[in-house]
C-alpha atoms as a PDB file:
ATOM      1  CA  UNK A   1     -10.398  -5.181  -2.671  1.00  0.00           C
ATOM      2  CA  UNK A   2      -9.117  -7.619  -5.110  1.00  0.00           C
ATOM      3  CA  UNK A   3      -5.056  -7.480  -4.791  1.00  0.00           C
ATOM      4  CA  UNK A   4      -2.836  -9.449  -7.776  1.00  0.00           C
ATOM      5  CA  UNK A   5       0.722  -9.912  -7.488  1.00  0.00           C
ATOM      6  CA  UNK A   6       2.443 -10.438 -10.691  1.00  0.00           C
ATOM      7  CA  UNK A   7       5.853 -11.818 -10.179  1.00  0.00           C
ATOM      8  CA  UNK A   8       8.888 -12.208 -12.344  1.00  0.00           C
ATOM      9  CA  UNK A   9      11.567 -10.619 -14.254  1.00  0.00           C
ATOM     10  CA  UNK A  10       9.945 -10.336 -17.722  1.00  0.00           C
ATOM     11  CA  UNK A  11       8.492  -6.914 -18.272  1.00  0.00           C
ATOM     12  CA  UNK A  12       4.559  -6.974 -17.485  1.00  0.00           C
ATOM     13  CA  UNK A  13       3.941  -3.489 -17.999  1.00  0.00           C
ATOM     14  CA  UNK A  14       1.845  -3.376 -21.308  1.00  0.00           C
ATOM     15  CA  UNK A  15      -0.274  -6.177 -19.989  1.00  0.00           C
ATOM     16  CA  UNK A  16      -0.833  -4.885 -16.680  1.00  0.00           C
ATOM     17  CA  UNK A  17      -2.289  -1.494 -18.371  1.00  0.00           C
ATOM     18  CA  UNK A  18      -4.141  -3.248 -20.730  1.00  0.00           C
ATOM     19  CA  UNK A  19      -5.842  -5.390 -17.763  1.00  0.00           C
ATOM     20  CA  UNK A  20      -6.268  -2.412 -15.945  1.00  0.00           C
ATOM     21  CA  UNK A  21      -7.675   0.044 -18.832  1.00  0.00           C
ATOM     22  CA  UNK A  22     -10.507  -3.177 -19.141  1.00  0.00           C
ATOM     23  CA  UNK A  23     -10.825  -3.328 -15.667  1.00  0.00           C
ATOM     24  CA  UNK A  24     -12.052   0.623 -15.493  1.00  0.00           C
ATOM     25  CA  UNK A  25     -14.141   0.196 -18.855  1.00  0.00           C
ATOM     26  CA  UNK A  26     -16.411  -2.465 -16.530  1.00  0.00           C
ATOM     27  CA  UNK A  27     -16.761   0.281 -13.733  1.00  0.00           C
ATOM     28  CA  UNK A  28     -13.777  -1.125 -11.414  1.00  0.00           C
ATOM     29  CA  UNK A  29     -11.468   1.857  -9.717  1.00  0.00           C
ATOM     30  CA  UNK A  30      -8.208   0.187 -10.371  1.00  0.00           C
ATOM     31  CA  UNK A  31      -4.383   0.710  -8.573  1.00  0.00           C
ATOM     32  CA  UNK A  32      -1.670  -0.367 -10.530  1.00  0.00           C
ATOM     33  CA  UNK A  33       1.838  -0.494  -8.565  1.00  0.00           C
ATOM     34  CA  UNK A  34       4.915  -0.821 -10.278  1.00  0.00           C
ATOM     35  CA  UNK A  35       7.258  -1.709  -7.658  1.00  0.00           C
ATOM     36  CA  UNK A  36       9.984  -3.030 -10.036  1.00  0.00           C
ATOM     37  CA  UNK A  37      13.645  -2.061 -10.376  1.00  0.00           C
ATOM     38  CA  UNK A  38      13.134  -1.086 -14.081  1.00  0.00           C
ATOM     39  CA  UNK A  39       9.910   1.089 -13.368  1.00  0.00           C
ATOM     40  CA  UNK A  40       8.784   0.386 -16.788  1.00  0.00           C
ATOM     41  CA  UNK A  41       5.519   1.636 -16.707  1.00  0.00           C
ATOM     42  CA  UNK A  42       7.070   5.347 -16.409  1.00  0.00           C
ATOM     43  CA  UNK A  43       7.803   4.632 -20.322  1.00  0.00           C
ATOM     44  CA  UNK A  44       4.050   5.033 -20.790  1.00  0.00           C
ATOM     45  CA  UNK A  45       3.378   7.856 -18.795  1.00  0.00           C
ATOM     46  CA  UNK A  46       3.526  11.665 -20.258  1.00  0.00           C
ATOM     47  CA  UNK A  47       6.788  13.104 -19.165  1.00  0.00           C
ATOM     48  CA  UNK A  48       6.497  15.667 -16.396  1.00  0.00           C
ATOM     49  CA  UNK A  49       9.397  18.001 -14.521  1.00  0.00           C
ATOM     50  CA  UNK A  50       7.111  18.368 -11.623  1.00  0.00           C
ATOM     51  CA  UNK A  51       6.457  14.347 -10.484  1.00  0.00           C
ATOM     52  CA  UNK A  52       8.171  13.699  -7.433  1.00  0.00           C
ATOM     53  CA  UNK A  53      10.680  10.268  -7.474  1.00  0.00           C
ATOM     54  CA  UNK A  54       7.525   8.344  -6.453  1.00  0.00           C
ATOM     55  CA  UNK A  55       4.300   9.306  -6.991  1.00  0.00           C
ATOM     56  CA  UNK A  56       0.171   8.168  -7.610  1.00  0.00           C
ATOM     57  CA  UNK A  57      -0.843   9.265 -11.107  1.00  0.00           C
ATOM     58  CA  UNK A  58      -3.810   8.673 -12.886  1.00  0.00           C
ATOM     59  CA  UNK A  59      -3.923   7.166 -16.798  1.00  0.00           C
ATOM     60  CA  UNK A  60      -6.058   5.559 -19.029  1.00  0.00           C
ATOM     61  CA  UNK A  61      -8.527   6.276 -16.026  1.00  0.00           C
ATOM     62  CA  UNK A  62      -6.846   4.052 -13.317  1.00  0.00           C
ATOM     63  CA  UNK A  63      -4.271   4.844 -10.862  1.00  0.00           C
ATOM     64  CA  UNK A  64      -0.736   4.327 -11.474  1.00  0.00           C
ATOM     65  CA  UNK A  65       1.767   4.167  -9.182  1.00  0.00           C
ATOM     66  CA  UNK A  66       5.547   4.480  -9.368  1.00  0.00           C
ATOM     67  CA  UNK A  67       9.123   4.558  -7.401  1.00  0.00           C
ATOM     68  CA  UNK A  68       7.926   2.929  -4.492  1.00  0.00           C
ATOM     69  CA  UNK A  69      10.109  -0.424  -3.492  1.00  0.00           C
ATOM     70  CA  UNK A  70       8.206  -1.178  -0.175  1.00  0.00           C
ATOM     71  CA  UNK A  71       4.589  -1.135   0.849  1.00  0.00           C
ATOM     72  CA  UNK A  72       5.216   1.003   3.954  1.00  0.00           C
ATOM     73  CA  UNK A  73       6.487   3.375   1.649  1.00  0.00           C
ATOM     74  CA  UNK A  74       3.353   3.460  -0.540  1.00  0.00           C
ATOM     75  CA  UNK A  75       1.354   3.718   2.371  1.00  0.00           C
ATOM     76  CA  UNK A  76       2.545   6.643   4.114  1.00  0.00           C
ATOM     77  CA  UNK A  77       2.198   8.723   0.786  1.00  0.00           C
ATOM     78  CA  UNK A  78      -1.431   7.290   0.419  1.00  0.00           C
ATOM     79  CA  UNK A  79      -2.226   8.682   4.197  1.00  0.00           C
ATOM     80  CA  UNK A  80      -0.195  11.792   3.664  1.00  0.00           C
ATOM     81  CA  UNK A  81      -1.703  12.702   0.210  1.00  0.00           C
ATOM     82  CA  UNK A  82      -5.387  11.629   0.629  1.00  0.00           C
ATOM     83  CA  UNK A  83      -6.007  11.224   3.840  1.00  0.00           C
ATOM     84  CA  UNK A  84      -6.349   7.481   3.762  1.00  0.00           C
ATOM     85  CA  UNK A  85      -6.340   4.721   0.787  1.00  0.00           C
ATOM     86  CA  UNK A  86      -8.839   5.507  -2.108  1.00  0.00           C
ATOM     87  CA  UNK A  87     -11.131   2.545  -2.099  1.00  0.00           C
ATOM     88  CA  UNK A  88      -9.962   0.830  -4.885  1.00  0.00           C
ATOM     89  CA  UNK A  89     -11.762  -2.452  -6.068  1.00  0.00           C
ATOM     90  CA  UNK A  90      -8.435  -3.824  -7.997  1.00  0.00           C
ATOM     91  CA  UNK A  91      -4.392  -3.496  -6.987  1.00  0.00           C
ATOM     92  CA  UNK A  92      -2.328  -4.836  -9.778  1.00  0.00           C
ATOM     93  CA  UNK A  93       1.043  -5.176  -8.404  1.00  0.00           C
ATOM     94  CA  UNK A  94       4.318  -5.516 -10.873  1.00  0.00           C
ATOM     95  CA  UNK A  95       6.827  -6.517  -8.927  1.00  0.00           C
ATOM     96  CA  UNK A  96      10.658  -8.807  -9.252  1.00  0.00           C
ATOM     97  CA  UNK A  97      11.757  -8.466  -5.411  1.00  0.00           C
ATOM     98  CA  UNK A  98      10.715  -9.136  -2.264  1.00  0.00           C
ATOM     99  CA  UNK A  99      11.194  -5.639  -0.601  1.00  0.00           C
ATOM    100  CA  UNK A 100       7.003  -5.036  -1.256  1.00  0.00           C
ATOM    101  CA  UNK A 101       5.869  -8.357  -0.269  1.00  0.00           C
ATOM    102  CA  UNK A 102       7.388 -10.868   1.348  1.00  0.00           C
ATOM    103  CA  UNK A 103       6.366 -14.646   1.206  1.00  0.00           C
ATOM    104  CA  UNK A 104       4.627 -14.901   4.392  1.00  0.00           C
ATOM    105  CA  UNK A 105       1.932 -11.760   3.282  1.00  0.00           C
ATOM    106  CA  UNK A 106       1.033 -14.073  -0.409  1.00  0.00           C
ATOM    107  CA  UNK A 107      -1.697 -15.814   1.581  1.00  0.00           C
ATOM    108  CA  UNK A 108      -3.325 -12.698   1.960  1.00  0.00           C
ATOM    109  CA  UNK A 109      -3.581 -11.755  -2.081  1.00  0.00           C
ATOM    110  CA  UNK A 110      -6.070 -13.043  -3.839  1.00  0.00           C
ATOM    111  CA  UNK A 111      -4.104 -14.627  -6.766  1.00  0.00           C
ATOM    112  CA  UNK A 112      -0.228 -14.715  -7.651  1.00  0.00           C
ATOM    113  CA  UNK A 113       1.090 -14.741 -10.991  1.00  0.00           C
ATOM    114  CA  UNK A 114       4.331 -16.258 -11.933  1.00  0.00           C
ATOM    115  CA  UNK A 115       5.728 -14.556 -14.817  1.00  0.00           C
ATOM    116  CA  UNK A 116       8.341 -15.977 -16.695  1.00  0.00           C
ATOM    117  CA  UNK A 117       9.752 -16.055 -20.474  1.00  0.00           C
ATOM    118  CA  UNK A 118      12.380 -18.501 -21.612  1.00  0.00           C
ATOM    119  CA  UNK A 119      15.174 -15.696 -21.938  1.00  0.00           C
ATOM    120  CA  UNK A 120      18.190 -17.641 -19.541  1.00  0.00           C
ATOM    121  CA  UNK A 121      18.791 -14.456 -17.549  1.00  0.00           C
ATOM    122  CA  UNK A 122      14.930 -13.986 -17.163  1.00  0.00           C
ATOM    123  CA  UNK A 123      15.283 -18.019 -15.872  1.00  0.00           C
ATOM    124  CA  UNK A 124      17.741 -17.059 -13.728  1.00  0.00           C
ATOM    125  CA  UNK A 125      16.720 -13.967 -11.928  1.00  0.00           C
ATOM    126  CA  UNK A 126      13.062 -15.795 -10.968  1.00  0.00           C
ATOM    127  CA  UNK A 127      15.069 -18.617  -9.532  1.00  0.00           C
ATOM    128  CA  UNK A 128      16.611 -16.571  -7.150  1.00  0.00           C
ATOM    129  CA  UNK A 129      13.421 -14.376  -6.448  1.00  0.00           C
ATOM    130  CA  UNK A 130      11.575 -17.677  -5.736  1.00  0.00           C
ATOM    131  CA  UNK A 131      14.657 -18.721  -3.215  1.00  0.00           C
ATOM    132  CA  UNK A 132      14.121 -15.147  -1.599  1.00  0.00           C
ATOM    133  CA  UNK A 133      10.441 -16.165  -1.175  1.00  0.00           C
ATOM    134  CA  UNK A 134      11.168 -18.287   1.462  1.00  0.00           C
ATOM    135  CA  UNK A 135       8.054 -20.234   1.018  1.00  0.00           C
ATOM    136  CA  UNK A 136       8.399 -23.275   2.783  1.00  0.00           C
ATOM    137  CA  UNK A 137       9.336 -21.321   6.089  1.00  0.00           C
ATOM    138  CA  UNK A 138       6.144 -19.208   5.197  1.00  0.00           C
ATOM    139  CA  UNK A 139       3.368 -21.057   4.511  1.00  0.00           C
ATOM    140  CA  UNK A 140       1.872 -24.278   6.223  1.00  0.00           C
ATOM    141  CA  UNK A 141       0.912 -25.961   2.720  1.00  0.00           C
ATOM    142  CA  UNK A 142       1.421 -25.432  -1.049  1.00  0.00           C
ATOM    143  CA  UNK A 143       0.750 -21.596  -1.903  1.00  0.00           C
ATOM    144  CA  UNK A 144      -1.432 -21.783  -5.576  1.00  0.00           C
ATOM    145  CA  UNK A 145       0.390 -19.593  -7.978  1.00  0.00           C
ATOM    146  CA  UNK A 146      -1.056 -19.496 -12.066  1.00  0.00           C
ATOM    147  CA  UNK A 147       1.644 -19.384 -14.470  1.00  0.00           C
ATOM    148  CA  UNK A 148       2.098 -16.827 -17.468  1.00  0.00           C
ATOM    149  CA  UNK A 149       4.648 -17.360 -19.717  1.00  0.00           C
ATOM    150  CA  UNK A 150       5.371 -13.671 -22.126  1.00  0.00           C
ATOM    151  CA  UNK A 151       6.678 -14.315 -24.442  1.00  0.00           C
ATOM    152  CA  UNK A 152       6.007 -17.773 -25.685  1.00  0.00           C
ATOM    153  CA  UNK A 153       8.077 -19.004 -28.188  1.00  0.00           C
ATOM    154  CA  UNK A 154       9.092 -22.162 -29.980  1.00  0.00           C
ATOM    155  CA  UNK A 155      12.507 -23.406 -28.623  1.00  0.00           C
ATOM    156  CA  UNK A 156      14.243 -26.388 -27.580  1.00  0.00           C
ATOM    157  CA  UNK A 157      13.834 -25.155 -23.596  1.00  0.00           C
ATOM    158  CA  UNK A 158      10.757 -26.329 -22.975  1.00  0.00           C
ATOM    159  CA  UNK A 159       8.074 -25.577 -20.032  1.00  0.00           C
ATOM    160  CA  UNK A 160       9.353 -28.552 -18.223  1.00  0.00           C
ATOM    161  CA  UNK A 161      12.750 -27.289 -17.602  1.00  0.00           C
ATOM    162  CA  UNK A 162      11.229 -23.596 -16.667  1.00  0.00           C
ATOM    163  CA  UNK A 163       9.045 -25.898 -13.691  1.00  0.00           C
ATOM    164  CA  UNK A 164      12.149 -27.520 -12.808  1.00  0.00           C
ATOM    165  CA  UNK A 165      14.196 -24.186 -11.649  1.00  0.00           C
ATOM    166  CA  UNK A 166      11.465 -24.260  -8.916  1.00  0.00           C
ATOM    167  CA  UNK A 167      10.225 -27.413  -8.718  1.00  0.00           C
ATOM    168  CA  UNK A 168      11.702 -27.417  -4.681  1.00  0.00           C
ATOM    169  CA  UNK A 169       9.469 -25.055  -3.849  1.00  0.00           C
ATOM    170  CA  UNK A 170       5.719 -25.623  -2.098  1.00  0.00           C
ATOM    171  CA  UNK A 171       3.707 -24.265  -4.806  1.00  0.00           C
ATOM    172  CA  UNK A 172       0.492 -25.986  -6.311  1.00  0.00           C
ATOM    173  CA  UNK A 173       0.237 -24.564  -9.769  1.00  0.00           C
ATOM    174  CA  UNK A 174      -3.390 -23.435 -11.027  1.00  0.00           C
ATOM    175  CA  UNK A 175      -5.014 -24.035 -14.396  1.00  0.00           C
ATOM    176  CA  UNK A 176      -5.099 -22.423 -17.066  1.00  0.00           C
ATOM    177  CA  UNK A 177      -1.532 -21.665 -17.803  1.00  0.00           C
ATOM    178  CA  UNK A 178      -1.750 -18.146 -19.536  1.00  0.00           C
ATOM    179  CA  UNK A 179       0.764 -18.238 -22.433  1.00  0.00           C
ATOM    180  CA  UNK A 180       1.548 -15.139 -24.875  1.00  0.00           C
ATOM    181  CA  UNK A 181       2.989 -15.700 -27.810  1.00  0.00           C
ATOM    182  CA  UNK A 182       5.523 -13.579 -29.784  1.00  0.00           C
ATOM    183  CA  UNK A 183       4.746 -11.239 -31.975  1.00  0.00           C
ATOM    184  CA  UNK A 184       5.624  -8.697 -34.303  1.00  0.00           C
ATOM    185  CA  UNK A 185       2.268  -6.553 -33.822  1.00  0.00           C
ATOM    186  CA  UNK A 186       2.094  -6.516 -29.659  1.00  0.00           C
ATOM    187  CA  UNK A 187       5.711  -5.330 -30.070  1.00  0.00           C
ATOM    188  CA  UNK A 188       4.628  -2.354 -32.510  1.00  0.00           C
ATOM    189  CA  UNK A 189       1.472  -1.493 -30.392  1.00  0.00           C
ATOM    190  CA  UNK A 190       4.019  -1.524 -27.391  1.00  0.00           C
ATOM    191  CA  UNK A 191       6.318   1.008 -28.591  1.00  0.00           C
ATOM    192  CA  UNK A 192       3.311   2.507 -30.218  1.00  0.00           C
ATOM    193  CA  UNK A 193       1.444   3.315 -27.068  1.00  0.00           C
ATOM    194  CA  UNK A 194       5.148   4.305 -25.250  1.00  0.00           C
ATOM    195  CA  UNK A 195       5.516   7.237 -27.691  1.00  0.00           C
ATOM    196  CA  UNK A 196       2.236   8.252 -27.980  1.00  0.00           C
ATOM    197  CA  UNK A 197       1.583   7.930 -23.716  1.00  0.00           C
ATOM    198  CA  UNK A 198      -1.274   5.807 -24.478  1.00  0.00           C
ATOM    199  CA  UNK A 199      -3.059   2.176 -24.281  1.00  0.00           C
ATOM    200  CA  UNK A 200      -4.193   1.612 -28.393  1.00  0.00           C
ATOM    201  CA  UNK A 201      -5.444  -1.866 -27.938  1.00  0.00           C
ATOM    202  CA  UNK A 202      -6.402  -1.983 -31.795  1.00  0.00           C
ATOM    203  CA  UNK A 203      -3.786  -3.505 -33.303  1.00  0.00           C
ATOM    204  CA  UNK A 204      -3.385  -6.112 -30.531  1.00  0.00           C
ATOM    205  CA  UNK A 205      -2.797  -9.823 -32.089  1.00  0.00           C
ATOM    206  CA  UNK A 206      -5.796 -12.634 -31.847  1.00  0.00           C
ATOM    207  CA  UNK A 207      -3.651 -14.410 -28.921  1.00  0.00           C
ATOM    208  CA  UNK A 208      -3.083 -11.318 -27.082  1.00  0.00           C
ATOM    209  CA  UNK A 209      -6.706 -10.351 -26.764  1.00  0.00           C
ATOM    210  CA  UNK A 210      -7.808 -13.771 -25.890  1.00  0.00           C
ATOM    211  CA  UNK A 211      -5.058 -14.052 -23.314  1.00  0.00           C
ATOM    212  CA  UNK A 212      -5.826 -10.379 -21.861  1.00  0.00           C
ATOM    213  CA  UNK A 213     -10.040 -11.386 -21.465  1.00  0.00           C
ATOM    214  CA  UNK A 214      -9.321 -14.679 -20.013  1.00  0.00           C
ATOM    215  CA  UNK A 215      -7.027 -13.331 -17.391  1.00  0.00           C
ATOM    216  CA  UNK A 216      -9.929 -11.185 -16.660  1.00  0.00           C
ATOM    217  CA  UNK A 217     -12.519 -13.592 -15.925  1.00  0.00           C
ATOM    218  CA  UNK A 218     -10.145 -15.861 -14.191  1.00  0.00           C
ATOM    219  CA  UNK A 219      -8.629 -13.521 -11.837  1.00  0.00           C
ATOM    220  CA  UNK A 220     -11.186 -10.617 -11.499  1.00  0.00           C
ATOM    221  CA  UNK A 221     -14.203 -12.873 -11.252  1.00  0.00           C
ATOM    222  CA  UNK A 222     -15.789 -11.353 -14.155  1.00  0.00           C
ATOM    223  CA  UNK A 223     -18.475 -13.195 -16.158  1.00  0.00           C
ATOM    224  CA  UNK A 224     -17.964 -13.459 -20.398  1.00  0.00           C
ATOM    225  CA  UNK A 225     -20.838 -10.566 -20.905  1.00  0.00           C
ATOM    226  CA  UNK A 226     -18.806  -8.062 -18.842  1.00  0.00           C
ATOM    227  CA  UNK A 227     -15.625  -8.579 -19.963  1.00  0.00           C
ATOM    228  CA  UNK A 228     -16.660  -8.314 -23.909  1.00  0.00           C
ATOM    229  CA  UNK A 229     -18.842  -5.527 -23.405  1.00  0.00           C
ATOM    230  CA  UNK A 230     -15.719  -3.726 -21.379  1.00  0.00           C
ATOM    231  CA  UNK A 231     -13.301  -4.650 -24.738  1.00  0.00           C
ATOM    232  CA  UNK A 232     -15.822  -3.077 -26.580  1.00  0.00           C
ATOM    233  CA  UNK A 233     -15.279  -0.022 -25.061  1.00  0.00           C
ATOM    234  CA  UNK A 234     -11.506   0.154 -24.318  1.00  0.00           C
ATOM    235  CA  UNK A 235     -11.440  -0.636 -28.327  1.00  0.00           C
ATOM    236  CA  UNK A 236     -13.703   2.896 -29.216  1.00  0.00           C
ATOM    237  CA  UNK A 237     -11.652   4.218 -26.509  1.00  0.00           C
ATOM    238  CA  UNK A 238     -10.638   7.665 -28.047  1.00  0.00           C
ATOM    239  CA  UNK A 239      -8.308   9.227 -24.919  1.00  0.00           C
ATOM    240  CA  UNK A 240      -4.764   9.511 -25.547  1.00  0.00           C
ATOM    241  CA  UNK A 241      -4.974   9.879 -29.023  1.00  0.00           C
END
């Protein structure tokens, strides 16, 4: 199994079910875990009286999972529910502490993601989450870490100073850098899709598609003919709607 961790304060929701709706439309069975403080992925899910404060769901075809702040936690409802873990092929993990993982277990993932905007209290909480980390007392050498920054904007804080909140830390950043940039349309199809308890990729911008198919092949191993032919069908993709 294939396990991302995407970290940071910036809300990766959205992104994380739009990665995860592609992932299922190229025949992957896919876990996403929201193990933030915000739980923002419950905005997307149909309301229901009956869920219990954490809880596997499925939408959009993949598993979602929500309320659970440590893996042990997780776990135990897995074994207690099914029997034993689902053999999944993808976890997507959304997460801005280090109650689920803690620096020592990264080497074990096979990519991190450090999510960031430019927002100063977004700047601010990942500095301390990286401090939390503990890296240098957890791994021998450099952990690799990609970098997506969501939103990207034109300011006068540049990418420089975001590397330089860090820069003390043994990290050895990987190419590409996945940037996002703002606009009006994602934000729509974002509160869109939240009302409606749905992923609409339609009305996606340009950069947001290219951003969302890269990610794929570069974290999920996927070659160009599978991931276009799997946007293809999360486009005609009907459910929901």
């Amino acid at each position: 199994m294939k396990n991302i961790v995407f970290f940071g304060a910036p809300d990766k929701s959205h992104l994380l079910l739009t990665l995860g709706k592609l992932l299922v439309a190229a025949g992957q069975k896919v876990l996403l875990v929201d193990s933030t403080l915000a739980q923002s992925v419950q905005g997307y899910l149909p309301l229901s009286g009956e869920r219990p404060s954490a809880y596997v769901t499925e939408f959009e075809g993949l598993d979602v999972s929500a309320g659970f702040i440590t893996f042990t936690q997780l776990d135990r409802y897995m074994k207690q529910s099914e029997g034993k873990w689902p053999d999944y092929d993808v976890m997507l993990l959304d997460t801005d502490h280090t109650e689920f993982v803690k620096g020592r277990d990264l080497s074990t993932f096979t990519h991190c993601v450090w999510c960031n905007s430019l927002e100063k209290l977004a700047l601010q909480k990942n500095a301390k989450l990286m401090q939390r980390l503990c890296l240098a007392e957890s791994a021998a050498q450099p952990l690799p870490f990609l970098k997506l920054l969501y939103p990207s904007v034109q300011a006068t804080i540049t990418e420089a100073y975001i590397d330089s909140q860090i820069a003390s830390n043994p990290i050895q950043w990987l190419n590409p850098v996945f940037r996002i940039p703002f606009d009006e349309r994602d934000i729509s199809t974002k509160i869109d899709n939240q009302h409606h308890c749905r992923i609409d990729v339609k009305k996606l911008s340009g950069a947001y598609i290219r951003t969302v198919l890269s990610m794929s092949k570069q974290l999920f191993d996927l070659d160009e003919r599978t991931v276009k032919t799997a946007w293809k069908r999360v486009r005609r993709d009907r459910r929901g709607t």
